[in-house]
Protein backbone atom coordinates (compact mmCIF):
# COMPACT_ATOMS: atom_id res chain seq x y z
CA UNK A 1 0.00 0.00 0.00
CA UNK A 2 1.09 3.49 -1.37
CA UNK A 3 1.49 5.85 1.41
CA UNK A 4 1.31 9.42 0.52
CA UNK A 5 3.72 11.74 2.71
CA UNK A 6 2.01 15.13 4.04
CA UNK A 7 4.15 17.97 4.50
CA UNK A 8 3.23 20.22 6.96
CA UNK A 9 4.59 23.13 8.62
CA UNK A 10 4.11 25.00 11.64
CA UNK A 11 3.04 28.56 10.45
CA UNK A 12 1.34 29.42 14.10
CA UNK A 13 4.68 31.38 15.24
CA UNK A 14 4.64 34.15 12.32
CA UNK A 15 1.31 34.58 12.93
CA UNK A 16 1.07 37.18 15.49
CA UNK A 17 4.20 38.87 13.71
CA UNK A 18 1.86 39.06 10.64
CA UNK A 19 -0.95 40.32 12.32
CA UNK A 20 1.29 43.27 13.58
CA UNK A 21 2.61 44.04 9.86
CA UNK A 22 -1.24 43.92 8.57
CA UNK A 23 -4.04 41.93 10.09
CA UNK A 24 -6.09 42.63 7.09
CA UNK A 25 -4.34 40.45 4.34
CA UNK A 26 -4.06 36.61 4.05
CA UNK A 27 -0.83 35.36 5.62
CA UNK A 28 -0.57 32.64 2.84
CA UNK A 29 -1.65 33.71 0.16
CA UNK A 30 -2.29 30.29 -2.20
CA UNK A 31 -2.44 27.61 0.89
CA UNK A 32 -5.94 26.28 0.26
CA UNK A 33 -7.66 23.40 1.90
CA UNK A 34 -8.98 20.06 -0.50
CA UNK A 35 -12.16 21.99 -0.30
CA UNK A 36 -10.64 25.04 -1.63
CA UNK A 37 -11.47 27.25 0.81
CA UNK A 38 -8.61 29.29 2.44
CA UNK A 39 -6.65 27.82 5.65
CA UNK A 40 -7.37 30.52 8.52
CA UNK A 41 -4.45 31.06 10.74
CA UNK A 42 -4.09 28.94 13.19
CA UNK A 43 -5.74 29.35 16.73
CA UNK A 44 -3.71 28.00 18.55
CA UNK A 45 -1.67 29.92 21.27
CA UNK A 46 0.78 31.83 19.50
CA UNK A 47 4.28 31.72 19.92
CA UNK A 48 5.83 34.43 21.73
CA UNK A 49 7.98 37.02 19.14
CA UNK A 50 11.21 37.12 20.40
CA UNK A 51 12.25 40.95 20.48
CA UNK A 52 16.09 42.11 19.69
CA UNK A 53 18.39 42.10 22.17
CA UNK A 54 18.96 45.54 23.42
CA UNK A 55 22.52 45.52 22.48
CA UNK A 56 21.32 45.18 19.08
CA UNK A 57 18.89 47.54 18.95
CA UNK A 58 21.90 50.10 20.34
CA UNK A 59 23.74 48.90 17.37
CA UNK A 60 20.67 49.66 14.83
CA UNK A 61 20.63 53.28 16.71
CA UNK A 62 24.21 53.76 16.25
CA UNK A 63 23.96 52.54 12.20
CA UNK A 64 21.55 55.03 11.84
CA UNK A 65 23.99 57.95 13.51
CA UNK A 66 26.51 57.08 11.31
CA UNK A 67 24.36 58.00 8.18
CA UNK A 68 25.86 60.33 5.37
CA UNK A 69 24.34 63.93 6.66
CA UNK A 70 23.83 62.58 10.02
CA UNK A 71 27.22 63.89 11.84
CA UNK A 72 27.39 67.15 13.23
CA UNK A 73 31.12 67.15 11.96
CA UNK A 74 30.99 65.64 7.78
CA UNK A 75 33.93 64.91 6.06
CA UNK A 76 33.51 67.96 3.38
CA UNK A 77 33.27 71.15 4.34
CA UNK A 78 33.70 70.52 7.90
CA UNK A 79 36.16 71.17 10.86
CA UNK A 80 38.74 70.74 8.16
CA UNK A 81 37.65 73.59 6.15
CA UNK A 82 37.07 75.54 8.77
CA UNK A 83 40.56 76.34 9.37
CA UNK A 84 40.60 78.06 5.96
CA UNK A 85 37.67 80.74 7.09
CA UNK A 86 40.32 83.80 6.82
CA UNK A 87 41.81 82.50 3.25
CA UNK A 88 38.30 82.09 1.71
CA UNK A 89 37.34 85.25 3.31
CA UNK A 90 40.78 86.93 1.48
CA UNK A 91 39.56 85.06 -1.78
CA UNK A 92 36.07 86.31 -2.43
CA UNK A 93 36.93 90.24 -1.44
CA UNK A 94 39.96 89.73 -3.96
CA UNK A 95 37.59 88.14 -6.94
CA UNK A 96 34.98 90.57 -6.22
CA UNK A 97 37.41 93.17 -6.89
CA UNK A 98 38.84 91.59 -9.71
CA UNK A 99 35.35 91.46 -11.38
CA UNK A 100 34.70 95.35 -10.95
CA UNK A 101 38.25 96.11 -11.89
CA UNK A 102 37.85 94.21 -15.56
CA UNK A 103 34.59 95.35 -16.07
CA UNK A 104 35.90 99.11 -15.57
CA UNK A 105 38.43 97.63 -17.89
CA UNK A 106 35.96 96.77 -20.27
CA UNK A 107 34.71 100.06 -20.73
CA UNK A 108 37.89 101.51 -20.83
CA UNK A 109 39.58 98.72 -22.87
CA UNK A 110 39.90 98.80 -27.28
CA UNK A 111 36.38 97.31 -28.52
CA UNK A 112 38.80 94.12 -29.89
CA UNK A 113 39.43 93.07 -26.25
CA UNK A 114 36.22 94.21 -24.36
CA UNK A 115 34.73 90.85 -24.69
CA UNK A 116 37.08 88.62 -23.20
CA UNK A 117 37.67 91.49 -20.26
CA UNK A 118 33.58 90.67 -19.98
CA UNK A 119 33.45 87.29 -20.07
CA UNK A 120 36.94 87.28 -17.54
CA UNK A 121 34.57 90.13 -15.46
CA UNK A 122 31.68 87.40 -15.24
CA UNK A 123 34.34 84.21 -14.26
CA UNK A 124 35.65 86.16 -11.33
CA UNK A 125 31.79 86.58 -10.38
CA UNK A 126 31.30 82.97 -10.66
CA UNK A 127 34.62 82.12 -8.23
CA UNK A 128 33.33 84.43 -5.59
CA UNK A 129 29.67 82.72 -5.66
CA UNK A 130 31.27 79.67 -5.85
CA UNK A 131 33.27 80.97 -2.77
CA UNK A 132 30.64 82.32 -0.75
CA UNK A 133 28.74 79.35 -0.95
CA UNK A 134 31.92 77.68 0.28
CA UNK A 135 31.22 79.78 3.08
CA UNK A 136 28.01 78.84 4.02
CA UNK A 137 28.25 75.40 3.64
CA UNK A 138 30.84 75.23 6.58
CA UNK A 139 29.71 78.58 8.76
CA UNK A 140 25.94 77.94 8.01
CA UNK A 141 26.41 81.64 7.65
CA UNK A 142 25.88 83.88 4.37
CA UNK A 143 29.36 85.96 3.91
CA UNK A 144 28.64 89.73 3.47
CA UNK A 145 31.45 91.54 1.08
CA UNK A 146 32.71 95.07 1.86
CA UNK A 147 31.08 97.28 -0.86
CA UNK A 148 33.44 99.61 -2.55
CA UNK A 149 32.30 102.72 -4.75
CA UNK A 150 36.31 103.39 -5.57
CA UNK A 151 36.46 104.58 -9.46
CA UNK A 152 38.75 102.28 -11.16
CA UNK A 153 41.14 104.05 -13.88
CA UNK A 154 42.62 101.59 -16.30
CA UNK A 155 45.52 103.68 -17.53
CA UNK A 156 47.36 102.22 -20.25
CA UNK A 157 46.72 99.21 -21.94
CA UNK A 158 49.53 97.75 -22.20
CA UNK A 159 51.20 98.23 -18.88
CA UNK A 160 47.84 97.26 -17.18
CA UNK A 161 47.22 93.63 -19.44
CA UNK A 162 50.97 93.14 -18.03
CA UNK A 163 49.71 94.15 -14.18
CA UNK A 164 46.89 91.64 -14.79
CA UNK A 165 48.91 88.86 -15.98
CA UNK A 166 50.95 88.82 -13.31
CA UNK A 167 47.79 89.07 -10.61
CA UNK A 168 46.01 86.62 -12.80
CA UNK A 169 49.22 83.97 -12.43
CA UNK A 170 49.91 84.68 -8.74
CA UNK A 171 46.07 84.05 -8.02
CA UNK A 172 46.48 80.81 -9.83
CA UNK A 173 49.64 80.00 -7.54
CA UNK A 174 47.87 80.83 -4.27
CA UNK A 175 44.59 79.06 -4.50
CA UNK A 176 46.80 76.10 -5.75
CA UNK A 177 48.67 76.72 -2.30
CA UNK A 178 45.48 76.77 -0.56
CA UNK A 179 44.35 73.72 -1.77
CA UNK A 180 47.59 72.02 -1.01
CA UNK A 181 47.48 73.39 3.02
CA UNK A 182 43.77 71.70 3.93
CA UNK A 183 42.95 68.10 4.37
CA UNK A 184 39.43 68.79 3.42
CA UNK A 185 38.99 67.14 0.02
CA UNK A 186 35.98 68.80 -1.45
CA UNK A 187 37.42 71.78 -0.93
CA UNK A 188 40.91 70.96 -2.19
CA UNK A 189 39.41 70.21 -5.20
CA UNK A 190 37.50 73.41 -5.48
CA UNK A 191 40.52 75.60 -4.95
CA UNK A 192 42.22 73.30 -7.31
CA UNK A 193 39.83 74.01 -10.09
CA UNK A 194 39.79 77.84 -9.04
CA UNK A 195 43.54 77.71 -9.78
CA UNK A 196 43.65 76.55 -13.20
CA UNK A 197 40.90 79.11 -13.86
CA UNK A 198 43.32 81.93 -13.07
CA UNK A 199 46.02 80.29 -14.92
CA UNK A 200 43.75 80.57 -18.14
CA UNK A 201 42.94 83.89 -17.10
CA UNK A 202 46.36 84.59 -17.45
CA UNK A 203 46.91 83.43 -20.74
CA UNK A 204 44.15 85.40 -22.01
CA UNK A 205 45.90 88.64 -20.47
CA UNK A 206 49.21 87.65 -22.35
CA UNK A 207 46.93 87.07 -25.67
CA UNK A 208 45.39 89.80 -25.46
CA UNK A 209 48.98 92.32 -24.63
CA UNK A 210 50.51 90.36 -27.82
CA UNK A 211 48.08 91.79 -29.60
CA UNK A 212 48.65 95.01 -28.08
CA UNK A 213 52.08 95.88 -28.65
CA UNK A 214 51.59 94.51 -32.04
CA UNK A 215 49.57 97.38 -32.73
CA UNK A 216 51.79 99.65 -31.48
């Protein structure tokens, strides 16, 4: 005689787990009885739910501290970067002056070099946004710029494409500097790309005095 083997298994432990997650939906879904009627859960008494140890739950607590965003001290822009406060500070008043002297340049400038003086006007905007945003990511503060009203006279052009050359290049050198004296990364790499920004700013002011004294 055939026997026939019946598997069964003991659902009656999950089911007051279940009945926390939602009491409302079948806990097995597609276990059916010969008739075909559903099985109901079992009502039996329950097994107990075991509940985490509470060393574990200080473990989840301590996961979840340890989230990106959750320290009060992150690894960009932090404790690091706040030991640059006084350079950045130096940075954006220098840019924002930098900006109003080209754009004085502009106006002052041959109409064959007024555009790139613009468009170098506008990048040295861009650092000191860039900057100030620095700023408030590790101050939580906004930065508020001295305002200056000074008029800016250019003079000649060729001895003042030479002055900016040199300011351009020594900007280049001291954000690289900067970037070189803080162990914050994000903001290494900021100052980094700042630097090569002034070193092309430079070689625009030595394209542009070539074409100067070649008109001369």
């Amino acid at each position: 005689m055939q026997q026939q083997v019946q598997n069964t298994y003991d659902y009656r432990q999950y089911d007051q787990v279940w009945q926390r997650v939602s009491p409302t939906l079948d806990p097995y879904p597609g276990m059916r009885s010969e008739c075909g009627a559903a099985q109901p859960p079992a009502s039996g008494p329950a097994c107990p739910v075991p509940e985490l140890p509470s060393g574990n739950q200080n473990s989840a607590t301590q996961a979840e501290e340890n989230l990106p965003g959750a320290q009060e001290n992150p690894c960009c822009m932090g404790s690091a970067a706040m030991e640059m406060l006084e350079v950045l500070q130096g940075f954006i008043e220098e840019e924002l002056a930098d900006r109003r002297y080209y754009l004085a340049f502009a106006r002052q400038a041959p109409s064959w070099a007024r555009q790139t003086l613009r468009e170098t006007a506008e990048d040295e905007g861009s650092h000191a946004r860039q900057l100030m945003t620095v700023y408030y990511l590790i101050t939580g503060q906004c930065y508020h710029p001295a305002v200056s009203c000074e008029r800016i006279y250019i003079g000649q052009l060729c001895p003042a494409l030479r002055a900016r050359y040199h300011a351009e290049a020594c900007g280049g050198f001291n954000y690289a500097r900067a970037a070189d004296g803080t162990t914050d990364p994000c903001l290494a790499k900021l100052l980094n790309k700042l630097s090569e920004d002034e070193y092309l700013h430079a070689e625009r002011m030595m394209a542009l005095l070539e074409r100067a004294m070649k008109q001369q």
